[in-house]
PDB file of N, CA and C in Angstrom:
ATOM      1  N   UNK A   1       6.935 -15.882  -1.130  1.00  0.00           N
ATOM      2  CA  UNK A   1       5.976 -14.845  -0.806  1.00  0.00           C
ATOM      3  C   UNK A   1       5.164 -14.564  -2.068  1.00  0.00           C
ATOM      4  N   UNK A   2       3.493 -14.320  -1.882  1.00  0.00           N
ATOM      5  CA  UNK A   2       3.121 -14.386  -3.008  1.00  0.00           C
ATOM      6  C   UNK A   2       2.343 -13.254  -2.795  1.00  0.00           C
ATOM      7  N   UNK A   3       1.451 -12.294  -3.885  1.00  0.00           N
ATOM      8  CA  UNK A   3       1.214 -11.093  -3.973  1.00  0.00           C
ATOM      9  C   UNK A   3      -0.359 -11.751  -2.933  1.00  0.00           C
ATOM     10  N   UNK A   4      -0.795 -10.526  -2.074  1.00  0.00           N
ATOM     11  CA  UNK A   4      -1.840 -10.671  -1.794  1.00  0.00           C
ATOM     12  C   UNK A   4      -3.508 -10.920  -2.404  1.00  0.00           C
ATOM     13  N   UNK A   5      -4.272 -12.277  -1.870  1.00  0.00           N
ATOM     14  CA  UNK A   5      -5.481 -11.767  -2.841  1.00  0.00           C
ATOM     15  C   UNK A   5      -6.638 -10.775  -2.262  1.00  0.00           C
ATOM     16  N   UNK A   6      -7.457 -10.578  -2.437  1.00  0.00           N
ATOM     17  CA  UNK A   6      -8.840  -9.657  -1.948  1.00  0.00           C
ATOM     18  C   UNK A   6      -9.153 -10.548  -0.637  1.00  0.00           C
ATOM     19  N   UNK A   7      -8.913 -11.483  -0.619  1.00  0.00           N
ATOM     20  CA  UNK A   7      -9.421 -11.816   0.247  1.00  0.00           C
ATOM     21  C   UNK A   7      -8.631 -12.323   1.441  1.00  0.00           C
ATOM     22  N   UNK A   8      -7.548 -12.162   1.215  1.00  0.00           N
ATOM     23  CA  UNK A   8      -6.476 -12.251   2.361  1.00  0.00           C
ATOM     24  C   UNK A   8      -6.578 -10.576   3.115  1.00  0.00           C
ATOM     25  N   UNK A   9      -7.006  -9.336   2.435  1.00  0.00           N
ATOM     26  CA  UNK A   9      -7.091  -8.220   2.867  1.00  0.00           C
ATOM     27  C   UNK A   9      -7.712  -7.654   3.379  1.00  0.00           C
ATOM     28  N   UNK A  10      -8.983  -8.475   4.053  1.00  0.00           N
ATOM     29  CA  UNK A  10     -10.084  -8.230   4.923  1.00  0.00           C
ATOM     30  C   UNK A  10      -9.227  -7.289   6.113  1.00  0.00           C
ATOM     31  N   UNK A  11      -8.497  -8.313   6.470  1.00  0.00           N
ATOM     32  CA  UNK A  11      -7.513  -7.400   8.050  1.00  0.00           C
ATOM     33  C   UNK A  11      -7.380  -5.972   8.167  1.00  0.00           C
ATOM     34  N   UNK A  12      -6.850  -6.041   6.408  1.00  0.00           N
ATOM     35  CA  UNK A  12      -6.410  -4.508   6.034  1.00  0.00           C
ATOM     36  C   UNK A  12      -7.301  -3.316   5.627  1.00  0.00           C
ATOM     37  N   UNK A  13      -8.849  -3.875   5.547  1.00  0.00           N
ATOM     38  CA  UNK A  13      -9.267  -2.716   5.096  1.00  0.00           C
ATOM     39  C   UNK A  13      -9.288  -1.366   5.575  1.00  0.00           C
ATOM     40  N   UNK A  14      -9.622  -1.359   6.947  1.00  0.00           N
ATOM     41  CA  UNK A  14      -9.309   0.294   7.442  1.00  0.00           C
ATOM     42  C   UNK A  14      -8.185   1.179   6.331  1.00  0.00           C
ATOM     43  N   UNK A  15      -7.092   0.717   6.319  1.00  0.00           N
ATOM     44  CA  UNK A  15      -5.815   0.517   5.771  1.00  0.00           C
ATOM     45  C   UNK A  15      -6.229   0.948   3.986  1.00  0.00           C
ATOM     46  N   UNK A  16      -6.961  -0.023   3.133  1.00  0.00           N
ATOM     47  CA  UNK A  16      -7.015   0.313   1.997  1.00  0.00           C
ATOM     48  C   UNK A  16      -8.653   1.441   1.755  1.00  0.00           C
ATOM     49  N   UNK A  17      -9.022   1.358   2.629  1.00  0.00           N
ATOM     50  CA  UNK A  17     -10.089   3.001   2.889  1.00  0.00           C
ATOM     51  C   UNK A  17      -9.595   3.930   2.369  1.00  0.00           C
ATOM     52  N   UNK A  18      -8.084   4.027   3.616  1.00  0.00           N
ATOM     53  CA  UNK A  18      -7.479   5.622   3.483  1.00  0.00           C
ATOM     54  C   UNK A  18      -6.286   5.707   2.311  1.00  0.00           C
ATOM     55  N   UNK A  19      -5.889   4.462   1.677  1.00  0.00           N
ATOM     56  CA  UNK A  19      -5.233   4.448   0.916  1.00  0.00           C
ATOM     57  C   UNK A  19      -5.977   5.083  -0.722  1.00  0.00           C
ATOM     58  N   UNK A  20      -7.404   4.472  -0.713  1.00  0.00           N
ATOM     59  CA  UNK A  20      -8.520   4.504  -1.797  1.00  0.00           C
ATOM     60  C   UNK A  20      -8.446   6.376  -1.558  1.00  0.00           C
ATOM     61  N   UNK A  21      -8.620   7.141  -0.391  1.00  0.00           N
ATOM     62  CA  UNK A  21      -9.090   8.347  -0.919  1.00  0.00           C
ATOM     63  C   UNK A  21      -7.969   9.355  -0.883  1.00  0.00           C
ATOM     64  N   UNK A  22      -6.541   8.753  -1.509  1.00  0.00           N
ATOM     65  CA  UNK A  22      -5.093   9.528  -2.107  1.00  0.00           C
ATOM     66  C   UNK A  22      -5.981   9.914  -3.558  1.00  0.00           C
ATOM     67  N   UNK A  23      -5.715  11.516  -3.348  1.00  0.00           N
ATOM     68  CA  UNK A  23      -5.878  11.688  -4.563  1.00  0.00           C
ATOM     69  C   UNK A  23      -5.012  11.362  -5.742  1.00  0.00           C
ATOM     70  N   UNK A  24      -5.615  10.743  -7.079  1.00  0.00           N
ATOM     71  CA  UNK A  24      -4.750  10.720  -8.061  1.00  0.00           C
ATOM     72  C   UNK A  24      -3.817   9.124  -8.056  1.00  0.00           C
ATOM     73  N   UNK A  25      -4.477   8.718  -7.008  1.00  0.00           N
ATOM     74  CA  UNK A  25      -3.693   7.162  -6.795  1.00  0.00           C
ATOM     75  C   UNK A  25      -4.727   6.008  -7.747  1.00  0.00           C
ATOM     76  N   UNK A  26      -5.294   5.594  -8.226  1.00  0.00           N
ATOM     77  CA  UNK A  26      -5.914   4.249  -9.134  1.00  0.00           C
ATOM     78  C   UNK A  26      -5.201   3.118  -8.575  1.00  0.00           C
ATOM     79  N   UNK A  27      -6.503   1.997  -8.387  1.00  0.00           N
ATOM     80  CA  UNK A  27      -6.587   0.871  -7.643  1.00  0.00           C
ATOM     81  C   UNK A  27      -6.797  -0.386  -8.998  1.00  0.00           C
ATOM     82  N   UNK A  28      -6.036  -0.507  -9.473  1.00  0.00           N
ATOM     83  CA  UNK A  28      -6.589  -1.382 -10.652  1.00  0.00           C
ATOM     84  C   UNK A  28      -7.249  -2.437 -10.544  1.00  0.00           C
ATOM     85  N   UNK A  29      -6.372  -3.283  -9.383  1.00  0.00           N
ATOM     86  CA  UNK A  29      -7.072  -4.559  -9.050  1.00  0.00           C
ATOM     87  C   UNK A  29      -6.861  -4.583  -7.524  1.00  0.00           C
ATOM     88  N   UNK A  30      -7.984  -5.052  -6.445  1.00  0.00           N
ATOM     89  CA  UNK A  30      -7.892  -5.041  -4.756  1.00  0.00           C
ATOM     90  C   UNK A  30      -6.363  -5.156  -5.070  1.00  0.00           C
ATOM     91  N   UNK A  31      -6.032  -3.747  -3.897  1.00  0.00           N
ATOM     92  CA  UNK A  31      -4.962  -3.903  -3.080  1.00  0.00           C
ATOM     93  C   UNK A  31      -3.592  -3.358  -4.299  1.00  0.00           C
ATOM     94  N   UNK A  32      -3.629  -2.932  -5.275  1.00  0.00           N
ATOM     95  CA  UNK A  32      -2.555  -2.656  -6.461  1.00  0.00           C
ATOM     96  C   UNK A  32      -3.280  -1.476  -6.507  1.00  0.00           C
ATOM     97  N   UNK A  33      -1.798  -0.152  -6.073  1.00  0.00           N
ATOM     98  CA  UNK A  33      -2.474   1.087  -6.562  1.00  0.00           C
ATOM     99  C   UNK A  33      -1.421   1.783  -6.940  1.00  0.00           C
ATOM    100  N   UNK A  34      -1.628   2.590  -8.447  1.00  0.00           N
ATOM    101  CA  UNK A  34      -0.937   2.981  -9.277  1.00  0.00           C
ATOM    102  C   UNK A  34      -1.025   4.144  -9.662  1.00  0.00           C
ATOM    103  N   UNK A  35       0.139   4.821  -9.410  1.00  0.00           N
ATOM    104  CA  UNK A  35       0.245   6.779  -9.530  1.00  0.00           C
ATOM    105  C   UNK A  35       1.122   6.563 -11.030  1.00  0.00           C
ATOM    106  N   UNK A  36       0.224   7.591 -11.839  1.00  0.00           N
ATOM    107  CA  UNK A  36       0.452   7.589 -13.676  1.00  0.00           C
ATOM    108  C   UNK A  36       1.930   6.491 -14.111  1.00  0.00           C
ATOM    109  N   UNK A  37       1.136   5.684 -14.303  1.00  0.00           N
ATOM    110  CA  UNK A  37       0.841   4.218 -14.362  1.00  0.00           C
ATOM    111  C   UNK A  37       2.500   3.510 -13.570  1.00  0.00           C
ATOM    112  N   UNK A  38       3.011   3.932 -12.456  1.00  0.00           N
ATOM    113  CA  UNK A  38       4.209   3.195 -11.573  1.00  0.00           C
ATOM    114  C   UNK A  38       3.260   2.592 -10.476  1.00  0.00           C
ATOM    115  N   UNK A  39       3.764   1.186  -9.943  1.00  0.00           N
ATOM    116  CA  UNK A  39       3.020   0.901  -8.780  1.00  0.00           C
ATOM    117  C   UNK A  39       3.506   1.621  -8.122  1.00  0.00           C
ATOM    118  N   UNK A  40       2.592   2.079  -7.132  1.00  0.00           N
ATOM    119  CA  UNK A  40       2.870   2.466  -5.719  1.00  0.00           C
ATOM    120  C   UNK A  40       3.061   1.838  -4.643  1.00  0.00           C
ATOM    121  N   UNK A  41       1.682   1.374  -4.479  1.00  0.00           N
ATOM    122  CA  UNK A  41       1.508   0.020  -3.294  1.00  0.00           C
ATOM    123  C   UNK A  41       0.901  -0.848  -3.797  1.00  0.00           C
ATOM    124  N   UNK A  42       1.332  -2.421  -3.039  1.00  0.00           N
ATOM    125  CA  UNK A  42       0.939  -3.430  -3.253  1.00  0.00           C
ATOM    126  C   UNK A  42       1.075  -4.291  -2.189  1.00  0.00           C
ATOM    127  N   UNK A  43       0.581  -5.658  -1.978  1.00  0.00           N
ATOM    128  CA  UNK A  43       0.707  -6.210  -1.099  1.00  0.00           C
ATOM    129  C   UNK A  43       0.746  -7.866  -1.291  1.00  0.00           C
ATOM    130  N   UNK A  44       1.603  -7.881  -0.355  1.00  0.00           N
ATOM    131  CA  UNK A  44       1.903  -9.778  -0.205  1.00  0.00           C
ATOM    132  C   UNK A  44       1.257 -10.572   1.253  1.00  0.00           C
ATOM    133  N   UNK A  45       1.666 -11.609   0.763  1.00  0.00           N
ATOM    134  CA  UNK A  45       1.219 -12.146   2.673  1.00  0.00           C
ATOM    135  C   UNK A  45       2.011 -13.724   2.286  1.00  0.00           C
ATOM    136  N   UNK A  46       2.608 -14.016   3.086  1.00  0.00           N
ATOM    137  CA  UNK A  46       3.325 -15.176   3.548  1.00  0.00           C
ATOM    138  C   UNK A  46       3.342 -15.560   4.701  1.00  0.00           C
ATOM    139  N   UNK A  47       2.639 -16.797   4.504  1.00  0.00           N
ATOM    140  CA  UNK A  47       2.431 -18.131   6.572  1.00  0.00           C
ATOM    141  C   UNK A  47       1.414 -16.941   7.472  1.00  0.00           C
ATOM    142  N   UNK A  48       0.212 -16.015   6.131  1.00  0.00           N
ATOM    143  CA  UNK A  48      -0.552 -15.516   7.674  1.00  0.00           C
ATOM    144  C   UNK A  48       0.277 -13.924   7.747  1.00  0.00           C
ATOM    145  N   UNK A  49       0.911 -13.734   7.277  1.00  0.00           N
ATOM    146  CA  UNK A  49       1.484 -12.189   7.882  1.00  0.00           C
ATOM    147  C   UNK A  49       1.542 -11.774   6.610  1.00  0.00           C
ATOM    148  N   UNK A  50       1.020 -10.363   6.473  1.00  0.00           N
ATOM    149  CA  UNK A  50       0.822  -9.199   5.672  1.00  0.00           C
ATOM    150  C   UNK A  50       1.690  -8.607   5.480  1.00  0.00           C
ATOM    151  N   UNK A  51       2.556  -8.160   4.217  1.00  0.00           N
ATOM    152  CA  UNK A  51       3.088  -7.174   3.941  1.00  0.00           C
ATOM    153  C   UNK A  51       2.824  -5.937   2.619  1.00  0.00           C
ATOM    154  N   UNK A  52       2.877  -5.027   2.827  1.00  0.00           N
ATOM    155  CA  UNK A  52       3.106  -3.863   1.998  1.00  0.00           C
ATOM    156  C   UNK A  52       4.075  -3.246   1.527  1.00  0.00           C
ATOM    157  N   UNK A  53       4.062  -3.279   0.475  1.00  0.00           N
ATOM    158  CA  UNK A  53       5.264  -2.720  -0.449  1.00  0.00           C
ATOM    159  C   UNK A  53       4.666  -1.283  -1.092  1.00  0.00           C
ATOM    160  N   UNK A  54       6.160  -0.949  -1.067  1.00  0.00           N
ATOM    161  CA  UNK A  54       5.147   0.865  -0.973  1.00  0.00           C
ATOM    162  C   UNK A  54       6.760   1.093  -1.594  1.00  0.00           C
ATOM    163  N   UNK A  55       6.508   1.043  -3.492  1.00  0.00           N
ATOM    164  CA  UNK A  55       7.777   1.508  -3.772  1.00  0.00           C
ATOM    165  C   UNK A  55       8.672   0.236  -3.909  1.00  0.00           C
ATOM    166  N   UNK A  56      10.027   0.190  -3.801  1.00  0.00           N
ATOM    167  CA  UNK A  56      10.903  -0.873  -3.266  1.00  0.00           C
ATOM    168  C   UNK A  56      11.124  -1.039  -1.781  1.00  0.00           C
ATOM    169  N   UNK A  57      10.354  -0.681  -1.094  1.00  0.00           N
ATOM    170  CA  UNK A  57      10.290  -0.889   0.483  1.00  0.00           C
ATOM    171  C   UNK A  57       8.797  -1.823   1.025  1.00  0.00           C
ATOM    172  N   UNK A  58       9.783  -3.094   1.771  1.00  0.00           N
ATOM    173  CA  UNK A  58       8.572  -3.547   2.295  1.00  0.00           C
ATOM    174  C   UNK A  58       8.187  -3.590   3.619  1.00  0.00           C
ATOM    175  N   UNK A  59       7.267  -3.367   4.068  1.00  0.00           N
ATOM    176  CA  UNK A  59       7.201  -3.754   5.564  1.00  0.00           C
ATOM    177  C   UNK A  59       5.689  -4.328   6.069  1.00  0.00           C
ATOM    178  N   UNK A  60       6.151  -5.200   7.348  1.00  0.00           N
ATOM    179  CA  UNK A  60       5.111  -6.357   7.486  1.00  0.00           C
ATOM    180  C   UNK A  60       4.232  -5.070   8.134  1.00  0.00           C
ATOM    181  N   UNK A  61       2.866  -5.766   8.051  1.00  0.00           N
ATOM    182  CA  UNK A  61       1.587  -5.199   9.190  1.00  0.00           C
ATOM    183  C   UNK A  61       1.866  -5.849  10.213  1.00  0.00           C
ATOM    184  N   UNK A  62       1.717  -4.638  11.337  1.00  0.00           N
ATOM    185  CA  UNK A  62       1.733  -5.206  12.749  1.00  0.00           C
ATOM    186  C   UNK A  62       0.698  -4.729  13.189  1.00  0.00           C
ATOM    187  N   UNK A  63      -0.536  -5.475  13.547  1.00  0.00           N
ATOM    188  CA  UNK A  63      -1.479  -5.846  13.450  1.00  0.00           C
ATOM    189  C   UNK A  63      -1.914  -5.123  14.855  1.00  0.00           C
ATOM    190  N   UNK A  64      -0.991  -5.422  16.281  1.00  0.00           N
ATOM    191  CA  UNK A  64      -0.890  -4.830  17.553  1.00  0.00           C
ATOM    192  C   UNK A  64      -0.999  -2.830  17.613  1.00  0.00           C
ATOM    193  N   UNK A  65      -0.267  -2.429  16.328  1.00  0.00           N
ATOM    194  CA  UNK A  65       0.222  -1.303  16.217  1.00  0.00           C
ATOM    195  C   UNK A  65      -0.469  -0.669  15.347  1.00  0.00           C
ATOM    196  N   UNK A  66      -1.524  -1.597  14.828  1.00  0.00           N
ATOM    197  CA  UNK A  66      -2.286  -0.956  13.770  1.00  0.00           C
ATOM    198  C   UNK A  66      -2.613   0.378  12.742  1.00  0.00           C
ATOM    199  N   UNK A  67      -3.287   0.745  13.834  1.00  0.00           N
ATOM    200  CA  UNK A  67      -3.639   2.802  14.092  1.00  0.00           C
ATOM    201  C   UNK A  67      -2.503   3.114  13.621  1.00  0.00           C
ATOM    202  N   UNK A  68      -1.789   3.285  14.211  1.00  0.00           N
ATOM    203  CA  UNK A  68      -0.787   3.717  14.176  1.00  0.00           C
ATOM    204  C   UNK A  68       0.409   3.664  12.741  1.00  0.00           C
ATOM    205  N   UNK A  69       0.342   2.464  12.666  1.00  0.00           N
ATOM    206  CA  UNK A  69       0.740   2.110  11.363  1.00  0.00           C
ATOM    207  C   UNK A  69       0.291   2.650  10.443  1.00  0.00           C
ATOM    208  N   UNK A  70      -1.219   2.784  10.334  1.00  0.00           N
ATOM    209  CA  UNK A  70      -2.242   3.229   8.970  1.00  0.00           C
ATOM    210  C   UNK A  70      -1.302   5.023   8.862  1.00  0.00           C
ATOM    211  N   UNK A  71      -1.340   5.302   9.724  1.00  0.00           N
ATOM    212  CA  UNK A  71      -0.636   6.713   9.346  1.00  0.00           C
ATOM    213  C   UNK A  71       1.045   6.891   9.060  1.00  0.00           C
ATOM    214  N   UNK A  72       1.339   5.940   9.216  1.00  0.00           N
ATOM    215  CA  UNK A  72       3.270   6.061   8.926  1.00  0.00           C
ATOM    216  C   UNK A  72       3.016   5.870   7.347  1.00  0.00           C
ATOM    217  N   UNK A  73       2.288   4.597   6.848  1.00  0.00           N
ATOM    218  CA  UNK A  73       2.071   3.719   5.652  1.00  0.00           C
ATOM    219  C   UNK A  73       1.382   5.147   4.710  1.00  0.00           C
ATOM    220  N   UNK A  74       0.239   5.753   5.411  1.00  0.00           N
ATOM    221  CA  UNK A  74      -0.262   7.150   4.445  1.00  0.00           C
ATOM    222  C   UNK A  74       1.058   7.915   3.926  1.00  0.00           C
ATOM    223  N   UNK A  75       1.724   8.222   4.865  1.00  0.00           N
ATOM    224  CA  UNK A  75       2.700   9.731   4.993  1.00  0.00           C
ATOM    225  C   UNK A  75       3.638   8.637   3.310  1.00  0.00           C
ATOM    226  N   UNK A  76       3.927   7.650   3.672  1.00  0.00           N
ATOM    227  CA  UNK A  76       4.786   7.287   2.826  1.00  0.00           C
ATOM    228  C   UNK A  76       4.631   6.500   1.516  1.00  0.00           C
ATOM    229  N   UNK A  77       3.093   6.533   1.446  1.00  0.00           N
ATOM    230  CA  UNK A  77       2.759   6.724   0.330  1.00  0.00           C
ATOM    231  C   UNK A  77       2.703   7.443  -0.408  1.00  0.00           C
ATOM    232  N   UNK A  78       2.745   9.077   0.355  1.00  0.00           N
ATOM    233  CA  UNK A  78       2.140  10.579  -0.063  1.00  0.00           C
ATOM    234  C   UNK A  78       3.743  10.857  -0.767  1.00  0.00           C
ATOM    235  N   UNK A  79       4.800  10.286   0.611  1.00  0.00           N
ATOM    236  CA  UNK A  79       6.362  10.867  -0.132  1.00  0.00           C
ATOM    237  C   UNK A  79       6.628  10.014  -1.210  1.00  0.00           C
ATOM    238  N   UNK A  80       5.946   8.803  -1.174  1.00  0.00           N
ATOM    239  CA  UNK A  80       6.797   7.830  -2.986  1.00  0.00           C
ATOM    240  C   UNK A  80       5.968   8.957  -4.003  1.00  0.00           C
ATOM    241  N   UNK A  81       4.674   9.263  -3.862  1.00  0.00           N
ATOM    242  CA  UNK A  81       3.953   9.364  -4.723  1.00  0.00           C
ATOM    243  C   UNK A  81       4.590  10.948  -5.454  1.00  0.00           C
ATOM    244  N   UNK A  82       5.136  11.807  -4.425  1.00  0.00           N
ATOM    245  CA  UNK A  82       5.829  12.906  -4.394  1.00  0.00           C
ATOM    246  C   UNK A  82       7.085  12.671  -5.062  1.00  0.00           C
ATOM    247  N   UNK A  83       7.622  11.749  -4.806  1.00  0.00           N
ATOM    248  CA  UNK A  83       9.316  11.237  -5.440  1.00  0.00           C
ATOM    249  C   UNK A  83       9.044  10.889  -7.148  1.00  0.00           C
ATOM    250  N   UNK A  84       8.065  10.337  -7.427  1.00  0.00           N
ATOM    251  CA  UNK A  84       7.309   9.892  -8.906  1.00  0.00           C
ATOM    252  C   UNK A  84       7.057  10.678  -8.805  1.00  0.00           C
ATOM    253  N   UNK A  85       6.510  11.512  -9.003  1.00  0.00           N
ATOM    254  CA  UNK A  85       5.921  12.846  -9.250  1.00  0.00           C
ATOM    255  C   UNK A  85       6.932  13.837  -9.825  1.00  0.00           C
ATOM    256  N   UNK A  86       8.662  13.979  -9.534  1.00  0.00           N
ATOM    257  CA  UNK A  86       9.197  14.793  -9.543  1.00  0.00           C
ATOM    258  C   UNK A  86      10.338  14.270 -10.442  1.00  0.00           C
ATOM    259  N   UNK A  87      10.611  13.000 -10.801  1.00  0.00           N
ATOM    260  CA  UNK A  87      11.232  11.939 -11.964  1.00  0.00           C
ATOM    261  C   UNK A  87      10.907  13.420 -12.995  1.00  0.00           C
ATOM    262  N   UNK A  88      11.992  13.071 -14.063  1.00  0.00           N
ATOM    263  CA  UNK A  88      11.595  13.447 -15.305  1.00  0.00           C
ATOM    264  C   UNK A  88      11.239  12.256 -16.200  1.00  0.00           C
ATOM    265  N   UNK A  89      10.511  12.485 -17.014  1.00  0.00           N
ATOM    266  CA  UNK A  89       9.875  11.582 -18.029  1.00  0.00           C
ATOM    267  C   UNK A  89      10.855  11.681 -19.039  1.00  0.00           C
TER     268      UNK A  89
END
């Protein structure tokens, strides 16, 4: 499995829209986005299927379920970003 490029993420953009307007999240490079400086999310794709890693959790895009997905994938970006957030340094 290899990290996703920009251009494997066409599918996903709806997806990296609502990801782009987390406040306080930085996109360094398509598709790598980083809360004071831990990845957050990132993404792979292997044989054609998309996945997102959000944290140490991955899970594929289901593409059928889309909509739907885009909002499970927000909420749990919002709770990693909340979990980093509350680490002591």
């Amino acid at each position: 499995m290899k990290h996703a490029r920009p251009e494997d993420l066409k599918e996903v953009e709806p997806l990296l829209i609502q990801i782009r307007r987390i406040n306080n999240l930085k996109e360094k490079q398509t598709g790598h986005f980083y809360f004071r400086g831990i990845n957050i999310v990132h993404f792979h794709i292997d044989n054609s299927r998309i996945f997102i890693d959000i944290g140490d959790s991955r899970t594929e895009i289901i593409f059928t379920d889309f909509a739907a997905q885009i909002d499970r994938i927000l909420l749990e970006v919002r709770k990693y970003m909340q979990e980093v957030s509350q680490r002591k340094k």
